[in-house]
PDB file of N, CA and C in Angstrom:
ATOM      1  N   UNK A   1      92.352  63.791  98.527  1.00  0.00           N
ATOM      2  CA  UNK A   1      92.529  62.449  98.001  1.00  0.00           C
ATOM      3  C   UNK A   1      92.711  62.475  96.476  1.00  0.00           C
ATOM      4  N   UNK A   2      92.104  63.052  95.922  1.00  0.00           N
ATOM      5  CA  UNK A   2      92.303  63.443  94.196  1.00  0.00           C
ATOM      6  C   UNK A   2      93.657  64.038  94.208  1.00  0.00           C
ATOM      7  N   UNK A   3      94.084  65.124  94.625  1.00  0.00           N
ATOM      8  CA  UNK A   3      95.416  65.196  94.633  1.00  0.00           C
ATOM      9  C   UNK A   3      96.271  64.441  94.735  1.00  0.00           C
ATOM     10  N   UNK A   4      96.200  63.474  95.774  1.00  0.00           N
ATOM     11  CA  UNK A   4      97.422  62.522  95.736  1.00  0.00           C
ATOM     12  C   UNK A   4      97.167  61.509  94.612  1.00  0.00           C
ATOM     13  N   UNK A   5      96.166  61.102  94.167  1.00  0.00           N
ATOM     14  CA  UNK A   5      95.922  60.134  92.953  1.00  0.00           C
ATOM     15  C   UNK A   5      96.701  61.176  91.464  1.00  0.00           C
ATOM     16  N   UNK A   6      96.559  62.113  91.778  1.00  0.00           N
ATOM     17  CA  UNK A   6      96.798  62.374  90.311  1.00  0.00           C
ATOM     18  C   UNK A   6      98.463  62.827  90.403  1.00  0.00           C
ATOM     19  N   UNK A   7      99.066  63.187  91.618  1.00  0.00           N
ATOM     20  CA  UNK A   7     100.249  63.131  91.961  1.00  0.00           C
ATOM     21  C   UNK A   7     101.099  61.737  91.625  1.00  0.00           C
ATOM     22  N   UNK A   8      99.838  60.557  92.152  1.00  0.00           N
ATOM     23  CA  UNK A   8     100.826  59.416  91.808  1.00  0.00           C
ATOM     24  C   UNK A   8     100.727  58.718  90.993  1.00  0.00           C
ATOM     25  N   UNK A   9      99.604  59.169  90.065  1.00  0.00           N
ATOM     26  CA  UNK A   9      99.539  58.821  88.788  1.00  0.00           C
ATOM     27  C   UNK A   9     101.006  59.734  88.221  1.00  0.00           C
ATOM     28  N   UNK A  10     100.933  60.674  88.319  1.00  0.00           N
ATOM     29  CA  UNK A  10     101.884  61.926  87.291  1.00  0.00           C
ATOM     30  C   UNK A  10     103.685  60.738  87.831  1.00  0.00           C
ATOM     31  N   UNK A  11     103.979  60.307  89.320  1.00  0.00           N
ATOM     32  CA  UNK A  11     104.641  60.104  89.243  1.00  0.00           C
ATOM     33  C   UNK A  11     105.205  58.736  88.668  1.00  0.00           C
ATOM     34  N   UNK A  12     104.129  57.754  88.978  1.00  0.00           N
ATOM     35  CA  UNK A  12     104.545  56.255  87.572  1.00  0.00           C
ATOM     36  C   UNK A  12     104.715  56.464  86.257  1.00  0.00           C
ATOM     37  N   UNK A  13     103.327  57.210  85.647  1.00  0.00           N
ATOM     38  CA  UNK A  13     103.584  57.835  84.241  1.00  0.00           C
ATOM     39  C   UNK A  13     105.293  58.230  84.269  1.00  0.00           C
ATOM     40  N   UNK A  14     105.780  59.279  85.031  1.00  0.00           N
ATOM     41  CA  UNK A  14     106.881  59.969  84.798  1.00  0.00           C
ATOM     42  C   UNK A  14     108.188  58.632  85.196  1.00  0.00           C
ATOM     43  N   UNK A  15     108.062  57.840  86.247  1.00  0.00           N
ATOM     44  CA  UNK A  15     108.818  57.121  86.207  1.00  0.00           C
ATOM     45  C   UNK A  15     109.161  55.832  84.899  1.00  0.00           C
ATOM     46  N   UNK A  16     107.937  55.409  84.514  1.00  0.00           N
ATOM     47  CA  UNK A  16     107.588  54.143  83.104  1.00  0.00           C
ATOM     48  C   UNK A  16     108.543  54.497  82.164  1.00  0.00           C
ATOM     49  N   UNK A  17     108.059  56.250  82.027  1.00  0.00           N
ATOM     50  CA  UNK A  17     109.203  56.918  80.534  1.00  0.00           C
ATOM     51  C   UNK A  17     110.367  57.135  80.893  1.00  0.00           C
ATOM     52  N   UNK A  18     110.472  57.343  82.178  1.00  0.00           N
ATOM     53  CA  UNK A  18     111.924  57.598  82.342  1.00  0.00           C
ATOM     54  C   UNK A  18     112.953  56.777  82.088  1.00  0.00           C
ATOM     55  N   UNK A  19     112.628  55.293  82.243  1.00  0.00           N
ATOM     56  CA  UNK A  19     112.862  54.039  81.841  1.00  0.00           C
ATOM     57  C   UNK A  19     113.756  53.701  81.247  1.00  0.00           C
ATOM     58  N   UNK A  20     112.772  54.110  80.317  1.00  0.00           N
ATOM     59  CA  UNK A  20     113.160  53.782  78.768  1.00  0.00           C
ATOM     60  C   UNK A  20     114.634  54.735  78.683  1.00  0.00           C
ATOM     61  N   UNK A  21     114.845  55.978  79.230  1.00  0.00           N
ATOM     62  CA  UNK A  21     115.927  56.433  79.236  1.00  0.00           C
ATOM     63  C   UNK A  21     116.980  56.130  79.155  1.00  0.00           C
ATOM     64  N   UNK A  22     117.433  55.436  80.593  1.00  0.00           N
ATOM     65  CA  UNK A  22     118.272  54.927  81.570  1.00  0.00           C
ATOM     66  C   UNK A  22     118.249  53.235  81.053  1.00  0.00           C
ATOM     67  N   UNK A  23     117.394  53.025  80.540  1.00  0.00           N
ATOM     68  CA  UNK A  23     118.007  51.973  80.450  1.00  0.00           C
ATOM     69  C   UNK A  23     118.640  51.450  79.068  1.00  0.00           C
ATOM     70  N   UNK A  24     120.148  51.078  78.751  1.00  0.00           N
ATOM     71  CA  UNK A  24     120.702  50.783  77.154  1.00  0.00           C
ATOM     72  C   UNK A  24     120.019  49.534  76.798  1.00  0.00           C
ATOM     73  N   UNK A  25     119.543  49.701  75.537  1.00  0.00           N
ATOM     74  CA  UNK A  25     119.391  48.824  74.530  1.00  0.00           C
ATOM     75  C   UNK A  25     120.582  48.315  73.699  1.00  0.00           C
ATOM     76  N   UNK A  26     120.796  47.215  73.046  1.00  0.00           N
ATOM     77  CA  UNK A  26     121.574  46.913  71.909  1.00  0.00           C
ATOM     78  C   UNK A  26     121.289  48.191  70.857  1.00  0.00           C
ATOM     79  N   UNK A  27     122.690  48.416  70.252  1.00  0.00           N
ATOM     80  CA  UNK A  27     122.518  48.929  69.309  1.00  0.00           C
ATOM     81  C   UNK A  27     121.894  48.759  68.008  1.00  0.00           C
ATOM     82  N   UNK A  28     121.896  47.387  67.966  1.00  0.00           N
ATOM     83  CA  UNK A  28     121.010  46.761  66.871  1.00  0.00           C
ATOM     84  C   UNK A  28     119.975  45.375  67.497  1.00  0.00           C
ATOM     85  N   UNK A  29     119.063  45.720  67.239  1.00  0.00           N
ATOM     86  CA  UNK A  29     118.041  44.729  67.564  1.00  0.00           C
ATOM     87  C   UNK A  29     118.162  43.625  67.111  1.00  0.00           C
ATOM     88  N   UNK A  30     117.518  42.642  67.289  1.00  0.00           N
ATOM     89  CA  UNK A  30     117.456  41.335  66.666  1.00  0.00           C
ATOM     90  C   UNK A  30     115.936  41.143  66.013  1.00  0.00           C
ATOM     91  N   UNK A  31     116.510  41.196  64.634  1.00  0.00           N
ATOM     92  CA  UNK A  31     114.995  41.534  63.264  1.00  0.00           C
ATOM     93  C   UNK A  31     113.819  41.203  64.148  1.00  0.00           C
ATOM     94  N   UNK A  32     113.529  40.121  65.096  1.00  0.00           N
ATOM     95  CA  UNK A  32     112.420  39.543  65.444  1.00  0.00           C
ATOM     96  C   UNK A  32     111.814  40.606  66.170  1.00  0.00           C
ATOM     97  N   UNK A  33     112.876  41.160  66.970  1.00  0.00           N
ATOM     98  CA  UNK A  33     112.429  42.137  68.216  1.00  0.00           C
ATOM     99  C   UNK A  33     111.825  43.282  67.358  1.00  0.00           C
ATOM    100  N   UNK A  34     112.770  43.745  66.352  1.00  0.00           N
ATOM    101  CA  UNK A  34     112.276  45.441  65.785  1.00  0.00           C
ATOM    102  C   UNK A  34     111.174  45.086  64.891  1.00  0.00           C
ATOM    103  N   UNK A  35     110.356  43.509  64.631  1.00  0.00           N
ATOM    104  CA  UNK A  35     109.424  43.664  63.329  1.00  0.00           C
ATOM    105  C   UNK A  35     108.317  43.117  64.604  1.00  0.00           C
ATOM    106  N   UNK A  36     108.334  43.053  65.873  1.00  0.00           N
ATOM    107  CA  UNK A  36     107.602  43.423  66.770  1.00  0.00           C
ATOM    108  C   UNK A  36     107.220  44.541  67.414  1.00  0.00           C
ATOM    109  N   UNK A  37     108.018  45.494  67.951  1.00  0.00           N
ATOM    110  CA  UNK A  37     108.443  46.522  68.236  1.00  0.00           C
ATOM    111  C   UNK A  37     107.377  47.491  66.768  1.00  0.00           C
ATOM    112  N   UNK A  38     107.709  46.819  65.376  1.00  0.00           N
ATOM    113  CA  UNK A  38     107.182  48.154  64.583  1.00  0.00           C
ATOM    114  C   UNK A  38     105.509  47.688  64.491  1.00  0.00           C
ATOM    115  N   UNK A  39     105.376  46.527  64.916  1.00  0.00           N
ATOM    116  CA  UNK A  39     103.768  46.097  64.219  1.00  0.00           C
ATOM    117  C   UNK A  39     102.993  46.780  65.758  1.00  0.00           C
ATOM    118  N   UNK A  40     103.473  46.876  67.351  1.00  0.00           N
ATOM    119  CA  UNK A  40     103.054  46.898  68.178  1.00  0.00           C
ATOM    120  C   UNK A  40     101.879  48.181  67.994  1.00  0.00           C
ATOM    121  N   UNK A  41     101.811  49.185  67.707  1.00  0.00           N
ATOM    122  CA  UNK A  41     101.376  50.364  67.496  1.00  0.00           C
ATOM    123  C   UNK A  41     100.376  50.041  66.607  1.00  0.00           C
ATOM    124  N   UNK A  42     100.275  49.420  65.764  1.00  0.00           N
ATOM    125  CA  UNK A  42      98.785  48.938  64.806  1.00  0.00           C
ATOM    126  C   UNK A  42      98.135  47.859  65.664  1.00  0.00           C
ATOM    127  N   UNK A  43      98.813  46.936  66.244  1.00  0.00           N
ATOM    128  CA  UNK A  43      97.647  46.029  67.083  1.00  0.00           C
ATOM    129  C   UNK A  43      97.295  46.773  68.662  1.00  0.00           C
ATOM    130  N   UNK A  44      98.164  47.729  68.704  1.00  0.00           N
ATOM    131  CA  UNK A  44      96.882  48.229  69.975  1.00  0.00           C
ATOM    132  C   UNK A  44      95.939  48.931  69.353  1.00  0.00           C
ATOM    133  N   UNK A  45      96.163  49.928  68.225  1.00  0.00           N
ATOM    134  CA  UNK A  45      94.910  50.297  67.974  1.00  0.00           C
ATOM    135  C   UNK A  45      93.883  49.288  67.394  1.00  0.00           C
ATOM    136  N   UNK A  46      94.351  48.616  67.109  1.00  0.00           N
ATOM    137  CA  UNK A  46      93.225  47.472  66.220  1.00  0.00           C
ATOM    138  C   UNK A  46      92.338  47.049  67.608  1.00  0.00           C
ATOM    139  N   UNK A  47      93.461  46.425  68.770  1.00  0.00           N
ATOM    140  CA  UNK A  47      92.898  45.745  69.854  1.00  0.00           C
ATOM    141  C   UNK A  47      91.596  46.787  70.432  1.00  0.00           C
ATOM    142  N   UNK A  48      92.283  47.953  70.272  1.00  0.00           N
ATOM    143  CA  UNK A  48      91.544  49.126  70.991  1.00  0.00           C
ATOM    144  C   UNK A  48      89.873  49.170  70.700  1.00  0.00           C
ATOM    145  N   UNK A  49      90.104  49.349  68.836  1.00  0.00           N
ATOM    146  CA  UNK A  49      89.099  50.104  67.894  1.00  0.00           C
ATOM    147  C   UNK A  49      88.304  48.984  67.453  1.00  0.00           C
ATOM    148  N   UNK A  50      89.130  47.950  67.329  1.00  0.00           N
ATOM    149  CA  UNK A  50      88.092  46.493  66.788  1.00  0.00           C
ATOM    150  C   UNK A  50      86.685  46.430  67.590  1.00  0.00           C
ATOM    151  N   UNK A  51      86.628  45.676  69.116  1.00  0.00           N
ATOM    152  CA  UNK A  51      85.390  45.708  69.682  1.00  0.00           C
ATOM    153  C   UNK A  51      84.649  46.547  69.338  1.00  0.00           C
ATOM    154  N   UNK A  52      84.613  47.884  69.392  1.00  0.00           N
ATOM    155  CA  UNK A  52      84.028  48.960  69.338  1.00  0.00           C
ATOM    156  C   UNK A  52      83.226  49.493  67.895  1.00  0.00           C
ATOM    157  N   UNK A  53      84.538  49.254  66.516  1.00  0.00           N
ATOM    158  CA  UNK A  53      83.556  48.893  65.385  1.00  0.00           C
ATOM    159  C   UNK A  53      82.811  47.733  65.478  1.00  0.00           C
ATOM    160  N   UNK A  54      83.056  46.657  65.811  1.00  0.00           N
ATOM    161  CA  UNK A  54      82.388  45.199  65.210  1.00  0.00           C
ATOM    162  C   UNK A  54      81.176  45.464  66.308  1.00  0.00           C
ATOM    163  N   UNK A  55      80.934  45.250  67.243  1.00  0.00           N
ATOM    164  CA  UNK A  55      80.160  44.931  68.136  1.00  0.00           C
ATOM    165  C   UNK A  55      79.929  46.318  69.363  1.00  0.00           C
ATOM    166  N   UNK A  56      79.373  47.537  68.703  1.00  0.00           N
ATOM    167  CA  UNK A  56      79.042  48.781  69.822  1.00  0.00           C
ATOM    168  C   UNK A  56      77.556  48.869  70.339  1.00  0.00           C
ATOM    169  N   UNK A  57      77.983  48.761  71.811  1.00  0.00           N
ATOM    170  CA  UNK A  57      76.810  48.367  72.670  1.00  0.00           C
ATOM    171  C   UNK A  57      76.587  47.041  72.544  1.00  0.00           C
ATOM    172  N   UNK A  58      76.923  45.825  72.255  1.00  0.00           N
ATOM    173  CA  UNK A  58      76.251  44.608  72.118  1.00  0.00           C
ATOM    174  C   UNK A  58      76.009  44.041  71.306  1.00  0.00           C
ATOM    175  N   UNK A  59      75.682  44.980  69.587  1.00  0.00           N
ATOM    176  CA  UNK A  59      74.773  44.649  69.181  1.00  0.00           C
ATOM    177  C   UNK A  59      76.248  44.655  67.501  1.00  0.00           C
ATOM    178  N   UNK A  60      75.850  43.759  66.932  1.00  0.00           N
ATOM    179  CA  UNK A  60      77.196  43.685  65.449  1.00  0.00           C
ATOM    180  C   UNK A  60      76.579  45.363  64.618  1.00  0.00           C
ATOM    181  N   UNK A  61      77.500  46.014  64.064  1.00  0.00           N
ATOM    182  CA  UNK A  61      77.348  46.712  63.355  1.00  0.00           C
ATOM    183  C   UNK A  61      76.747  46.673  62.122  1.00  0.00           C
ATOM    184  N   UNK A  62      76.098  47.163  60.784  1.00  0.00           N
ATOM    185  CA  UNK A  62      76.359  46.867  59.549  1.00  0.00           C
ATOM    186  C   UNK A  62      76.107  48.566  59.259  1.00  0.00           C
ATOM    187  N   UNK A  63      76.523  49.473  60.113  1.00  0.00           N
ATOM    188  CA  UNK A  63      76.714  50.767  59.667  1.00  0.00           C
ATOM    189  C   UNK A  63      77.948  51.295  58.996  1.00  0.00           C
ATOM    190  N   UNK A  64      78.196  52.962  59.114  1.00  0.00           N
ATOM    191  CA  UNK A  64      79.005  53.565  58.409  1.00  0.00           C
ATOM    192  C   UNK A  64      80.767  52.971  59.582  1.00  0.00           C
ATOM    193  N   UNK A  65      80.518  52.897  60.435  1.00  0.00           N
ATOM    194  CA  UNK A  65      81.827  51.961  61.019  1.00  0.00           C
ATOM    195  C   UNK A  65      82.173  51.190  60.893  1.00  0.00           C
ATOM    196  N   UNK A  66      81.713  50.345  60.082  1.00  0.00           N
ATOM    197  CA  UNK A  66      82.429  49.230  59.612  1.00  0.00           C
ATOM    198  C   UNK A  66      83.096  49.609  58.011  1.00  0.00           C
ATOM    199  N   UNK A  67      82.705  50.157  57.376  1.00  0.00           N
ATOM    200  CA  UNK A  67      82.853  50.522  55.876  1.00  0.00           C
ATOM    201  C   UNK A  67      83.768  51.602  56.111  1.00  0.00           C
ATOM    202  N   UNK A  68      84.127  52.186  57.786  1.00  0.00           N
ATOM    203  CA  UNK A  68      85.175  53.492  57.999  1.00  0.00           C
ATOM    204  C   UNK A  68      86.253  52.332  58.575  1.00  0.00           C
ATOM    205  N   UNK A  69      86.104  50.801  58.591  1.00  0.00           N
ATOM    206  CA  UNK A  69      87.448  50.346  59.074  1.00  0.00           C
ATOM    207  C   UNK A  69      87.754  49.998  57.879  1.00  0.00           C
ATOM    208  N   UNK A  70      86.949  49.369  57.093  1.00  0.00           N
ATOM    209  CA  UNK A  70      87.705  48.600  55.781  1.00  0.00           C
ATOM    210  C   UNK A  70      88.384  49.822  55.164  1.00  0.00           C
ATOM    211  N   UNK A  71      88.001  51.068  55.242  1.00  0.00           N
ATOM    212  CA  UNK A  71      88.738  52.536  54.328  1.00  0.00           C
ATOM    213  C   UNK A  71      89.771  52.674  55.431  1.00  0.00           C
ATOM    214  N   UNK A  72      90.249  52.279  56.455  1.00  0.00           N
ATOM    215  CA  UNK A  72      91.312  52.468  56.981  1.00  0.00           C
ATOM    216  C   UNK A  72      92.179  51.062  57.091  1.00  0.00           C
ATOM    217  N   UNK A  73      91.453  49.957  56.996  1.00  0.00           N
ATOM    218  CA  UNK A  73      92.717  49.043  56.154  1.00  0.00           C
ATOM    219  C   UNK A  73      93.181  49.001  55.069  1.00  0.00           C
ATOM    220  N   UNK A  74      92.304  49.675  54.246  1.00  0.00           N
ATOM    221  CA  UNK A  74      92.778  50.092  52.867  1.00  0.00           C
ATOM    222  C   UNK A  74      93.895  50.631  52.418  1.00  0.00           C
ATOM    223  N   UNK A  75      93.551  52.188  53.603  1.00  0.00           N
ATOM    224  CA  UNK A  75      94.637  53.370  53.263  1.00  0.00           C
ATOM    225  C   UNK A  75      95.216  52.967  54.089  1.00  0.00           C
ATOM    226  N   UNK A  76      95.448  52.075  55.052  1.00  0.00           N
ATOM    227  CA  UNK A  76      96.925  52.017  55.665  1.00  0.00           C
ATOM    228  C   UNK A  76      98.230  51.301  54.638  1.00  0.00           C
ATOM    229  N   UNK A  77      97.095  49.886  54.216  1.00  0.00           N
ATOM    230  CA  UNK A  77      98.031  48.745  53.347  1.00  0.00           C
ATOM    231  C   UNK A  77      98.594  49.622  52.001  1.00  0.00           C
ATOM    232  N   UNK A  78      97.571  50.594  52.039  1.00  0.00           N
ATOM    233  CA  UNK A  78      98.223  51.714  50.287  1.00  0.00           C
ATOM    234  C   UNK A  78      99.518  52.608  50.854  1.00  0.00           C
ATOM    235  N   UNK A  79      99.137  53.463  51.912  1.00  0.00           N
ATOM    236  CA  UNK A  79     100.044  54.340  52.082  1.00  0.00           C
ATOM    237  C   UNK A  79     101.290  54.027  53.361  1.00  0.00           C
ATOM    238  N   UNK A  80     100.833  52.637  53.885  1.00  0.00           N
ATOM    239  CA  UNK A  80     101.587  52.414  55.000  1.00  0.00           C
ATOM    240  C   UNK A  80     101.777  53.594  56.130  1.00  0.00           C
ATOM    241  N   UNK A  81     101.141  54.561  56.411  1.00  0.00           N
ATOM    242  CA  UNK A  81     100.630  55.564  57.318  1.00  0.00           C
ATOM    243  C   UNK A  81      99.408  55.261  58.229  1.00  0.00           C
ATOM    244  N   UNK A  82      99.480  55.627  59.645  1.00  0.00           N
ATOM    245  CA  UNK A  82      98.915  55.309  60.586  1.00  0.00           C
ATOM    246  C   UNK A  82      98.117  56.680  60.511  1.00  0.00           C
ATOM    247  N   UNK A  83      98.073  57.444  60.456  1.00  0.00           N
ATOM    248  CA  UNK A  83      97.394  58.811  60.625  1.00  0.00           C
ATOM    249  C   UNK A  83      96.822  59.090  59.281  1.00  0.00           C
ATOM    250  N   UNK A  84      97.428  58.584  58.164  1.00  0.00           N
ATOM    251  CA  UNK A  84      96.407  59.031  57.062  1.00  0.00           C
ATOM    252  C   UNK A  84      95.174  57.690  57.330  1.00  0.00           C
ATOM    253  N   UNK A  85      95.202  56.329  57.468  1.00  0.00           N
ATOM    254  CA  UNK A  85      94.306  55.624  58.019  1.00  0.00           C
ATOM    255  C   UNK A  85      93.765  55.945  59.001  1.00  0.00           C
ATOM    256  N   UNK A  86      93.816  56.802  60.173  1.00  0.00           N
ATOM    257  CA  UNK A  86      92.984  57.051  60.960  1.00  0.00           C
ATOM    258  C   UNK A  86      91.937  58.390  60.414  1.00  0.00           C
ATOM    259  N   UNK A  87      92.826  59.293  59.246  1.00  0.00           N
ATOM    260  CA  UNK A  87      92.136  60.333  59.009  1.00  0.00           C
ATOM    261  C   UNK A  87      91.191  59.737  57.834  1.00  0.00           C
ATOM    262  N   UNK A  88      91.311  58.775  56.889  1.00  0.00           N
ATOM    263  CA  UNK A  88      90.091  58.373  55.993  1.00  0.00           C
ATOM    264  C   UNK A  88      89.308  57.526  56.901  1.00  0.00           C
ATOM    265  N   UNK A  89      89.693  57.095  58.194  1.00  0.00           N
ATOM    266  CA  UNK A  89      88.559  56.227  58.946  1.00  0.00           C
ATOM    267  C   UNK A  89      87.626  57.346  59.288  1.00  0.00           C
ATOM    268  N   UNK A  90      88.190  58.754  60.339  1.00  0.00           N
ATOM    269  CA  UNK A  90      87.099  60.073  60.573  1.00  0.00           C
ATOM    270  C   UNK A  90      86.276  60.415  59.371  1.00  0.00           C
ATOM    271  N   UNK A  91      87.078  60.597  57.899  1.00  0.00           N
ATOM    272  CA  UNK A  91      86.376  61.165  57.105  1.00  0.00           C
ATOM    273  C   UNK A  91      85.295  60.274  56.571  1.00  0.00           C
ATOM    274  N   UNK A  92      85.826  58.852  56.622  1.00  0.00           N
ATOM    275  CA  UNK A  92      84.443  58.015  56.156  1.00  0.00           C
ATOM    276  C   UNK A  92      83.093  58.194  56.910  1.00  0.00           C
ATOM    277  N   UNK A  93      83.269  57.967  58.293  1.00  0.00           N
ATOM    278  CA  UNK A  93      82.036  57.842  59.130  1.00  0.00           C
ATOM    279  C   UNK A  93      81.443  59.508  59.273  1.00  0.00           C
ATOM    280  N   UNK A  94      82.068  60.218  59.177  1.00  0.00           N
ATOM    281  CA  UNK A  94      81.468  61.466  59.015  1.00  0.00           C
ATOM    282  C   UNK A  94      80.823  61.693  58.031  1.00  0.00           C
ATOM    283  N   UNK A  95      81.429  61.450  56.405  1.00  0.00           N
ATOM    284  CA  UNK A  95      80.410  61.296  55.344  1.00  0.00           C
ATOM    285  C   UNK A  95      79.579  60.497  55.484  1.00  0.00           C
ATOM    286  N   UNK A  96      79.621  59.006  55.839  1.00  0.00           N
ATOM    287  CA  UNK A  96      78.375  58.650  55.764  1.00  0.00           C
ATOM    288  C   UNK A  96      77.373  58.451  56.680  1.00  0.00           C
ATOM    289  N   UNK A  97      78.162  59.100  58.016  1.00  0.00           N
ATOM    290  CA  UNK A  97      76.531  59.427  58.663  1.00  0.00           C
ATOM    291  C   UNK A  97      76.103  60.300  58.093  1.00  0.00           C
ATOM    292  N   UNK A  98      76.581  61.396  57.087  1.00  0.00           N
ATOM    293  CA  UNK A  98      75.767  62.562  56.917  1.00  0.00           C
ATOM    294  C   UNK A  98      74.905  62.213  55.811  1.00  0.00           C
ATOM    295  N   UNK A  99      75.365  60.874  54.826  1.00  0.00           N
ATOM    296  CA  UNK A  99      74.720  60.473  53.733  1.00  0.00           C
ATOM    297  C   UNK A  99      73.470  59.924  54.630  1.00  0.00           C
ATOM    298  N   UNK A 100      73.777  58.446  55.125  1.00  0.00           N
ATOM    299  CA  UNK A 100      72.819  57.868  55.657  1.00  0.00           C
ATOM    300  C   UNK A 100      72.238  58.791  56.748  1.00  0.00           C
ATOM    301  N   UNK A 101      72.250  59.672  56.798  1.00  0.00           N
ATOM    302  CA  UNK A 101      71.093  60.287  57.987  1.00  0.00           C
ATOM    303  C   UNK A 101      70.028  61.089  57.288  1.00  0.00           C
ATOM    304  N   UNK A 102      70.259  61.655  55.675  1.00  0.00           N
ATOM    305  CA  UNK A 102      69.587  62.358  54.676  1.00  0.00           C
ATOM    306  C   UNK A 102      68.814  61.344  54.327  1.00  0.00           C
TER     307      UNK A 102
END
């Protein structure tokens, strides 16, 4: 039974992308579509990562995760990079659990 689940998982996954293949787009978007299309990738992670800083387990934060999102809205709005904001969000909460745990 695990076999066939992960068989037919492997085969939607493989069909979803294939998709996108086969199927033509306009060659040029319409501005509305591509300044959706580019923001989509920051609001899933936000959608993702938000609950989880603000409110983990139940309870509101006022730890080093919240002070590791504001350093990753920071460095995103500075460098407009998704990965250097995710890498000063790791490096914040890692420094300061190691501060606040001393």
């Amino acid at each position: 039974m695990t076999w066939l689940a992960i068989a037919g998982s492997a085969l939607v996954t493989y069909l979803v992308r294939a998709f996108a293949f086969r199927v033509p787009l306009p060659s040029a978007l319409p501005p509305r579509v591509a300044r959706y299309l580019d923001a989509l990738p920051a609001a899933i992670i936000a959608a993702l990562a938000g609950p989880a800083v603000l409110v983990p387990n139940g309870a509101p934060t006022r730890g080093p995760e919240l002070a590791a999102a504001i350093a990753v809205i920071a460095m995103v709005a500075w460098r407009r990079n998704l990965l250097a904001g995710v890498l000063a969000g790791v490096a914040s909460v890692a420094l300061l659990r190691l501060v606040l745990a001393a």
